[in-house]
C-alpha atoms as a PDB file:
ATOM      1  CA  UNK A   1      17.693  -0.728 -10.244  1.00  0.00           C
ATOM      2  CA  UNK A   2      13.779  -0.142 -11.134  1.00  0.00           C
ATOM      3  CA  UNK A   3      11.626  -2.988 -12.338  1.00  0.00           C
ATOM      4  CA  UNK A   4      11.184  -4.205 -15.766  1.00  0.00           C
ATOM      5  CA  UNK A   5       8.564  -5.649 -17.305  1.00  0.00           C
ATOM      6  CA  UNK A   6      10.675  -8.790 -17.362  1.00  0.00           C
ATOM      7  CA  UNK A   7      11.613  -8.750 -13.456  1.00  0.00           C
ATOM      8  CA  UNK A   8       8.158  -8.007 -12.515  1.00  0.00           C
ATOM      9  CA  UNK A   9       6.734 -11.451 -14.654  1.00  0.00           C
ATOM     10  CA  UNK A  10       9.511 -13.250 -12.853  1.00  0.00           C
ATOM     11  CA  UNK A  11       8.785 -11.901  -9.386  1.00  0.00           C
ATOM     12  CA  UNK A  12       4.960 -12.387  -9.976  1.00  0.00           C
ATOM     13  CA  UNK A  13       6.033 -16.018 -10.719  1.00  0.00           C
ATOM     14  CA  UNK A  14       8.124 -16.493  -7.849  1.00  0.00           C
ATOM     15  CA  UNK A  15       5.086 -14.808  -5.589  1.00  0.00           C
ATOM     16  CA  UNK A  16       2.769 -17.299  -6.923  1.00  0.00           C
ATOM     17  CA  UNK A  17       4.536 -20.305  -6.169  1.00  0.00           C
ATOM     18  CA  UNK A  18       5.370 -19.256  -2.736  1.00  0.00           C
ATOM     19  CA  UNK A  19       1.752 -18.360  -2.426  1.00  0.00           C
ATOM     20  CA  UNK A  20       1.037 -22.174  -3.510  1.00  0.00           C
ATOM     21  CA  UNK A  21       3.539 -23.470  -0.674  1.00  0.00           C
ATOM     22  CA  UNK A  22       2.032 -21.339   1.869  1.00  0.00           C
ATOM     23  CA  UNK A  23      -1.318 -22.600   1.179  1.00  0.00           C
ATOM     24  CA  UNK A  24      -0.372 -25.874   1.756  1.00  0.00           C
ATOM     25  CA  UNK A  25       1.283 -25.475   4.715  1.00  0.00           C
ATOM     26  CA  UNK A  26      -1.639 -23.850   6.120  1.00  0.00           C
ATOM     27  CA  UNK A  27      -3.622 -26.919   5.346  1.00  0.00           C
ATOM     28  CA  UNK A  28      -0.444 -28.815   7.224  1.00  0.00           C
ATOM     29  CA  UNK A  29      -0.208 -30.693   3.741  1.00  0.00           C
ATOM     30  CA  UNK A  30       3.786 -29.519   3.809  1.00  0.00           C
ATOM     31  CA  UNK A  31       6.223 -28.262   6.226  1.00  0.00           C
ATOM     32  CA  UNK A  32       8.883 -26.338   4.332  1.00  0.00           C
ATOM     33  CA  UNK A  33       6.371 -23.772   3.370  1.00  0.00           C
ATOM     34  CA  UNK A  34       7.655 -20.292   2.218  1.00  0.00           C
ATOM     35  CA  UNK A  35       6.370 -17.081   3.814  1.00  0.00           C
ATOM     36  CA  UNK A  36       2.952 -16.055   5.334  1.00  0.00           C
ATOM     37  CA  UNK A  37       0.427 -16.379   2.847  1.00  0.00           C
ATOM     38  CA  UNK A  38      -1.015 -13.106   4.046  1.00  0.00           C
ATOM     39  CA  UNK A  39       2.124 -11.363   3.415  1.00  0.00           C
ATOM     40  CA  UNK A  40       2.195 -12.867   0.157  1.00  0.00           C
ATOM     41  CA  UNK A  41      -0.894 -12.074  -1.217  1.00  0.00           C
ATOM     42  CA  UNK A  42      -0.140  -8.514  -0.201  1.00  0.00           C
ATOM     43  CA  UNK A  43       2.595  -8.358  -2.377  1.00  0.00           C
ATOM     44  CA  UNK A  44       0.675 -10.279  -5.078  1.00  0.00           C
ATOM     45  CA  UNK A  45      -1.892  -7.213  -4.824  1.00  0.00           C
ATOM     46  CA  UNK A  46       0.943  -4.566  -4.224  1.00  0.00           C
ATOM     47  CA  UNK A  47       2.540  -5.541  -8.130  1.00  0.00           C
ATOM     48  CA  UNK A  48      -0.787  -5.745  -9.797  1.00  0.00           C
ATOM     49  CA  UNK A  49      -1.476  -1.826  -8.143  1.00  0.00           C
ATOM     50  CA  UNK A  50       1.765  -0.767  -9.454  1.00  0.00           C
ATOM     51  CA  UNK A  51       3.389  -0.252  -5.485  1.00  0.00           C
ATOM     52  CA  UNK A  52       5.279  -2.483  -5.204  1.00  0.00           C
ATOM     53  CA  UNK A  53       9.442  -2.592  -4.707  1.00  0.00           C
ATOM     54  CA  UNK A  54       9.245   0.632  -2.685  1.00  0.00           C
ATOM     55  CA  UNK A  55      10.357   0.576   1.296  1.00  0.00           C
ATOM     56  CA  UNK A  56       7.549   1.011   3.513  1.00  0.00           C
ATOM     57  CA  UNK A  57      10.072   3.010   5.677  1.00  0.00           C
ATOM     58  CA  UNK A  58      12.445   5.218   3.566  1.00  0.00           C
ATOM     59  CA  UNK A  59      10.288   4.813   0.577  1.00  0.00           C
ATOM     60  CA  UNK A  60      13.084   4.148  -1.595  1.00  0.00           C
ATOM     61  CA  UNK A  61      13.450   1.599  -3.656  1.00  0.00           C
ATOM     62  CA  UNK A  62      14.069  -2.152  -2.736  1.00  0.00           C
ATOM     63  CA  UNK A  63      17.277  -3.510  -4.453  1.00  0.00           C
ATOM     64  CA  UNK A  64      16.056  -6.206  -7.079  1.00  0.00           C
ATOM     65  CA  UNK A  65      18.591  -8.569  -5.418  1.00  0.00           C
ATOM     66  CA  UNK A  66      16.766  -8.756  -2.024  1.00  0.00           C
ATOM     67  CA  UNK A  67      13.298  -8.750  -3.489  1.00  0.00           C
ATOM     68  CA  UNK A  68      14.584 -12.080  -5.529  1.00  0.00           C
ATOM     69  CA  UNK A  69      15.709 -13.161  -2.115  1.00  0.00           C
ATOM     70  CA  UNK A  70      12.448 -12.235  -0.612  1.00  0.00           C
ATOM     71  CA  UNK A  71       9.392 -10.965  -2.872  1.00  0.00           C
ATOM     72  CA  UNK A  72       6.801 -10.090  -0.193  1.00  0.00           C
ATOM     73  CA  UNK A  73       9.439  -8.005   1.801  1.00  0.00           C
ATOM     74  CA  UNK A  74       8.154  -4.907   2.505  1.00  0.00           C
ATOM     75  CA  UNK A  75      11.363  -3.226   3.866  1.00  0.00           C
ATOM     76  CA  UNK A  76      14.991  -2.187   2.539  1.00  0.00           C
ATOM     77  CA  UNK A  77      17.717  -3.246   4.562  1.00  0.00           C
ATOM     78  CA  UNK A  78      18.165  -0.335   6.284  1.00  0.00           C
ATOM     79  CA  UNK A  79      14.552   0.132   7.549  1.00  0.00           C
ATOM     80  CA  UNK A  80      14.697  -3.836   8.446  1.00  0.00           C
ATOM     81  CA  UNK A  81      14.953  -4.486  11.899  1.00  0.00           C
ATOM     82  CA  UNK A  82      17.937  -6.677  13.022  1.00  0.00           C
ATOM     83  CA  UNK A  83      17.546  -9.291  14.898  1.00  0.00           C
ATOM     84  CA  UNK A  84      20.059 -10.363  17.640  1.00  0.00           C
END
């Protein structure tokens, strides 16, 4: 499913407030902080370039579902390594 105008405002949203939580938690003024900050503000920079939602592996596109679930993912699931 390829972005929208509409799911890239609401994923730029979500990235921003995670980016806000991870901030803080870097300054140890939360614990339940969401995501490395640095992984965050690449994604920030990756949707204002126009690059973002593409697999760094496959370069396919990342289903909308698990970039909702995860906006600064950089992998689909079948380039993500499992962990076990």
């Amino acid at each position: 499913m390829p972005l929208t105008d509409k799911s890239i405002e609401e994923l730029h949203k979500l990235l921003r407030d995670r980016r806000e939580r991870a901030k803080a938690v870097e300054k140890g003024l939360s614990k339940n902080g969401a995501g490395n900050l640095a992984e965050i503000e690449d994604a920030l920079q990756r949707l204002k370039k126009g690059d973002y939602g593409f697999c760094n592996g496959c370069f396919l596109e990342i289903p909308l579902r698990d970039l909702f679930a995860l906006p600064e993912r950089r992998t689909c699931g079948q380039c993500t390594p499992r962990r076990g």
